[in-house]
Protein backbone atom coordinates (compact mmCIF):
# COMPACT_ATOMS: atom_id res chain seq x y z
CA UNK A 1 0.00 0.00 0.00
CA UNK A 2 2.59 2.34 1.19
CA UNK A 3 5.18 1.46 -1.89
CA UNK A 4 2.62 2.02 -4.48
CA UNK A 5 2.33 5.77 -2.78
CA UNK A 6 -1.80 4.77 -2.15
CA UNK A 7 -1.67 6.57 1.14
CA UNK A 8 -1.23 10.20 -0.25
CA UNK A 9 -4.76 10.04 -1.09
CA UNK A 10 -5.90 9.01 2.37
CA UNK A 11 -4.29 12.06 4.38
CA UNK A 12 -5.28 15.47 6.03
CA UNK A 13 -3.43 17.57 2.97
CA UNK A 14 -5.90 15.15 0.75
CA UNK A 15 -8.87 15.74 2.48
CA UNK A 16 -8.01 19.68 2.95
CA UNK A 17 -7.28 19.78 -1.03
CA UNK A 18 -10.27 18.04 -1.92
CA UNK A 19 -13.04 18.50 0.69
CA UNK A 20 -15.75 20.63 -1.42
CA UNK A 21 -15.27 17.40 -3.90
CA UNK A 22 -15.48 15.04 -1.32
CA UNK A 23 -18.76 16.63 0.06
CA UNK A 24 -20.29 16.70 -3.20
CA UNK A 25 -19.50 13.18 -3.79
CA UNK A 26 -21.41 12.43 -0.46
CA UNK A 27 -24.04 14.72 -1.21
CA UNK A 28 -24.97 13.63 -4.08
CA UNK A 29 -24.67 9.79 -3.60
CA UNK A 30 -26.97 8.03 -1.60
CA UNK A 31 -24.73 5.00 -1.28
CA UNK A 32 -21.51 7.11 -0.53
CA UNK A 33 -21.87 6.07 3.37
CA UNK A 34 -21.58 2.44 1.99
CA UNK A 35 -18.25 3.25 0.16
CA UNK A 36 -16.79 4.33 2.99
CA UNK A 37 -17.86 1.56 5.45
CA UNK A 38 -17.02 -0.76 2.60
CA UNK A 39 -12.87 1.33 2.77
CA UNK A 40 -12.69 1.32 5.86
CA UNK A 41 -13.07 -2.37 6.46
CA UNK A 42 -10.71 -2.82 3.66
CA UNK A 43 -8.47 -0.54 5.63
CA UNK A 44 -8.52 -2.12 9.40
CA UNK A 45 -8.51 -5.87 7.60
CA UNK A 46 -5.48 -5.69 5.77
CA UNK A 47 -3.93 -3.25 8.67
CA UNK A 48 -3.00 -0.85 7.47
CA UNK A 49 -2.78 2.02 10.16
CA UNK A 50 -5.32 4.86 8.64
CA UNK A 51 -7.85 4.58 11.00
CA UNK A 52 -6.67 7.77 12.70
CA UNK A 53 -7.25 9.43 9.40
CA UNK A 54 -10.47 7.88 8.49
CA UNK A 55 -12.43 8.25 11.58
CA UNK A 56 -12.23 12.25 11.55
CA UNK A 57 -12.34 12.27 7.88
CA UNK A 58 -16.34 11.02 8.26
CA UNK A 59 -16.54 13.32 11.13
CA UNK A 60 -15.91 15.90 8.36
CA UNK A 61 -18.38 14.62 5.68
CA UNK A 62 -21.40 12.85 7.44
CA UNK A 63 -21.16 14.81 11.04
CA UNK A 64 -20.22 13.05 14.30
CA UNK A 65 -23.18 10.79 14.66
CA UNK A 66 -23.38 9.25 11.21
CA UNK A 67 -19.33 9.44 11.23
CA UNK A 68 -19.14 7.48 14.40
CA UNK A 69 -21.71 5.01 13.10
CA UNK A 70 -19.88 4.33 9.60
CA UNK A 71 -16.55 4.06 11.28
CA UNK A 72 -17.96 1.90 13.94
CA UNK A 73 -19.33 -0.38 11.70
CA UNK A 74 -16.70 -0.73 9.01
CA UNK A 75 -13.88 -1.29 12.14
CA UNK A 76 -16.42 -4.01 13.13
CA UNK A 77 -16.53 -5.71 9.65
CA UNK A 78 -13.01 -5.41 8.85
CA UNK A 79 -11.47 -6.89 12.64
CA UNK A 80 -14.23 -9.46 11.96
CA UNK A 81 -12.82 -10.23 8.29
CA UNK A 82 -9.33 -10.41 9.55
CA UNK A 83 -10.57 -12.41 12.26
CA UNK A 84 -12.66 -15.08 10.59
CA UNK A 85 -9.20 -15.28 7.65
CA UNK A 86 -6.89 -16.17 10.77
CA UNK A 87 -9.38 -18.33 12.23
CA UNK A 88 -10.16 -20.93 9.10
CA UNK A 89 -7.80 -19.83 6.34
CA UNK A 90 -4.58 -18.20 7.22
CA UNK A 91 -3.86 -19.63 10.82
CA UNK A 92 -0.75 -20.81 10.92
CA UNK A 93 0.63 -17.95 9.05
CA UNK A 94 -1.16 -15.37 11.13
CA UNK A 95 0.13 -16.81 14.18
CA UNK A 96 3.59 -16.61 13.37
CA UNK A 97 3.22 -13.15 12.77
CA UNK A 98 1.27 -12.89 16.30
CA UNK A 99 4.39 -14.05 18.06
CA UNK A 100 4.52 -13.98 21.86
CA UNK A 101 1.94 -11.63 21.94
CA UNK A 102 -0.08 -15.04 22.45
CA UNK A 103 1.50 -16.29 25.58
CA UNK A 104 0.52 -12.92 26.47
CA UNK A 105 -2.79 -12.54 26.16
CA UNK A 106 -3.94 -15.74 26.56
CA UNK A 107 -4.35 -15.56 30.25
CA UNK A 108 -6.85 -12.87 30.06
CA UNK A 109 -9.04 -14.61 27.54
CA UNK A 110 -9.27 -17.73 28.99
CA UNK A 111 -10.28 -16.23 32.06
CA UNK A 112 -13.15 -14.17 30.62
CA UNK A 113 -12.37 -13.29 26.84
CA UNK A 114 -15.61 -10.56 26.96
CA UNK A 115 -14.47 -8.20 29.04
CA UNK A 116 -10.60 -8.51 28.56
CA UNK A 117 -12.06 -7.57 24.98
CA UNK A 118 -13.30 -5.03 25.79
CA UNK A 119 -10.28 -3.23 28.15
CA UNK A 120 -8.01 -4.07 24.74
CA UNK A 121 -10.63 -2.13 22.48
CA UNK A 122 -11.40 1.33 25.26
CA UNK A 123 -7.32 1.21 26.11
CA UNK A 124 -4.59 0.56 23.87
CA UNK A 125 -2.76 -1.91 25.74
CA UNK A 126 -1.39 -3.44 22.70
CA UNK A 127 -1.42 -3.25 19.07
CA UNK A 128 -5.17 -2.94 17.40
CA UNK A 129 -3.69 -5.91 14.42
CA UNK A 130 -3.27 -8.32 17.46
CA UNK A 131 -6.38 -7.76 19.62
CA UNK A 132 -7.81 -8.73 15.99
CA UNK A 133 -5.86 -11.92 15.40
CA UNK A 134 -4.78 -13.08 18.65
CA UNK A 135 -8.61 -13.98 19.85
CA UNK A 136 -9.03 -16.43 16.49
CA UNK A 137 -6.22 -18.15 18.12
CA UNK A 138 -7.48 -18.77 21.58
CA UNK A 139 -11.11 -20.03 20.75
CA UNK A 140 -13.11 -16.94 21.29
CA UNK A 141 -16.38 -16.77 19.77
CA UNK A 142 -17.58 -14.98 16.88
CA UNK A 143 -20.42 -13.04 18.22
CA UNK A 144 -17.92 -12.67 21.24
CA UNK A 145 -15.19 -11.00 19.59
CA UNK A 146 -17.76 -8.63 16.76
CA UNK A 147 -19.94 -7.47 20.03
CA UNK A 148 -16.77 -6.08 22.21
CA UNK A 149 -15.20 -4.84 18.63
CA UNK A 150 -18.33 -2.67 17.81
CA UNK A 151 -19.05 -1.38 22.05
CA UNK A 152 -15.44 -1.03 22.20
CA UNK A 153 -14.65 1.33 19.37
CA UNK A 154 -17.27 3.86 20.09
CA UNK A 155 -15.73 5.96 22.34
CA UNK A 156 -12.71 6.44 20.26
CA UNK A 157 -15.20 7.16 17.05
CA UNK A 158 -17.20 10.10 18.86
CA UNK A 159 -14.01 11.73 19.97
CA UNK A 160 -12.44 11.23 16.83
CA UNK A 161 -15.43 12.07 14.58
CA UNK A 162 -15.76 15.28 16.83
CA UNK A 163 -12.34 16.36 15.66
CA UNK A 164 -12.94 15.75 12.11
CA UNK A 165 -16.54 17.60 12.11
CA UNK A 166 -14.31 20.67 13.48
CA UNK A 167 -12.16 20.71 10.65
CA UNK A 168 -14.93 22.45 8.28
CA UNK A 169 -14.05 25.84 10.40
CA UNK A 170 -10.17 25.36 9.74
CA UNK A 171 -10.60 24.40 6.01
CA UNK A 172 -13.11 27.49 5.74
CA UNK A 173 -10.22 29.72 7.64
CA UNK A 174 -7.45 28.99 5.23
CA UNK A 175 -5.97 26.70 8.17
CA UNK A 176 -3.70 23.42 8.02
CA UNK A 177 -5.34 19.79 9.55
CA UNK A 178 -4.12 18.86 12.20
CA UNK A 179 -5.24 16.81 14.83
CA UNK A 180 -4.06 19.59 17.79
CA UNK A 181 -5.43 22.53 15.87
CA UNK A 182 -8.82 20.62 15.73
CA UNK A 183 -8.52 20.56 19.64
CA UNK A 184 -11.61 22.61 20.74
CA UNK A 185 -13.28 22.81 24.26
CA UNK A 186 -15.87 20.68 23.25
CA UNK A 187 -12.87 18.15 21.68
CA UNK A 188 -11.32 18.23 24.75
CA UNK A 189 -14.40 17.35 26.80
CA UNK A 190 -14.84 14.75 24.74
CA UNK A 191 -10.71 13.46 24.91
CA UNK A 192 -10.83 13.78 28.89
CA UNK A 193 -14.35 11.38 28.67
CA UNK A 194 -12.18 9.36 27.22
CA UNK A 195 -9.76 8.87 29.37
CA UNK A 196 -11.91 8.63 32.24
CA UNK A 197 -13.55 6.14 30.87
CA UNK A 198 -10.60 4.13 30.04
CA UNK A 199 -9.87 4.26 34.00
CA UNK A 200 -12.34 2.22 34.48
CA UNK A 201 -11.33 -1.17 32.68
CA UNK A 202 -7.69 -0.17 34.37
CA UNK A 203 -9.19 -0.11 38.00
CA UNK A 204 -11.23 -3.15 37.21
């Protein structure tokens, strides 16, 4: 992906250059928000590390609810593509690439793989490509591992999603993206929910 140069289309410069485009695209095509569930999956399944980009990107062209939802939901599909390939096609493989983050984890799991789930999705413990592949290994369930993978990255979605919806001001301004400069009061409500929230999981 990164070789063939794909990711200079999937940056803040991009999205800045093109955003009246982009919001005419999703204006004007009622199965846009299907597109970009559909990229996003593609995105988290083959892991390649743009969710930080895409997440405020729909914050920017379908608002913070409907951008939360889409990214939501194509995180969901795409951790649950990766996740059924390591289970029943690519196991071995997969596993070797896991390493000794197995040993690791598999403690946790056995003991109650729902809500150590859910502590690896609200905190990042460890790597997001290994709470996907890692649970295929130890025998967690499907509607286990798709249930804490959807609950789990909605908090990160709104806050994200916020920041992107806040970039219309800075694009309208003549500003540079950035992920500080979209740092508003209400972001930064949002960003110390966040982390409060993630206490929780730590004190449990």
């Amino acid at each position: 992906f990164f070789v063939l140069g794909l990711d200079r289309y999937l940056r803040l410069e991009a999205l800045k250059e093109n955003h009246e485009a982009l919001r005419n695209f999703v204006d004007t095509r009622w199965w846009a928000p299907a597109l970009f569930v559909l990229l996003y999956a593609v995105i988290v399944a083959f892991s390649i590390p743009l969710a930080a980009i895409m997440t405020p990107s729909a914050g920017l062209l379908f608002g913070v609810v409907e951008g939360s939802i889409y990214s939501v939901v194509g995180a969901t599909l795409g951790a649950t593509g990766i996740f059924l390939v390591a289970k029943y096609a690519l196991g071995d493989f997969l596993r070797e690439k896991a390493g000794p983050f197995i040993k690791k984890l598999e403690a946790g799991f056995r003991e109650d793989a729902f809500s150590y789930l859910m502590v690896l999705r609200c905190v990042p413990l460890v790597p997001c490509w290994v709470v996907n592949l890692v649970p295929a290994f130890l025998g967690v369930k499907l509607v286990t591992f798709m249930i804490t993978t959807f609950v789990g990255s909605i908090p990160g979605a709104i806050v994200y999603a916020t920041v992107g919806a806040s970039f219309s001001s800075l694009i309208a301004q003549g500003e540079d993206l950035t992920l500080q400069g979209a740092l508003t009061p209400q972001v930064i409500g949002a960003l110390v929910g966040l982390a409060l929230q993630s206490c929780v999981p730590i004190v449990y």
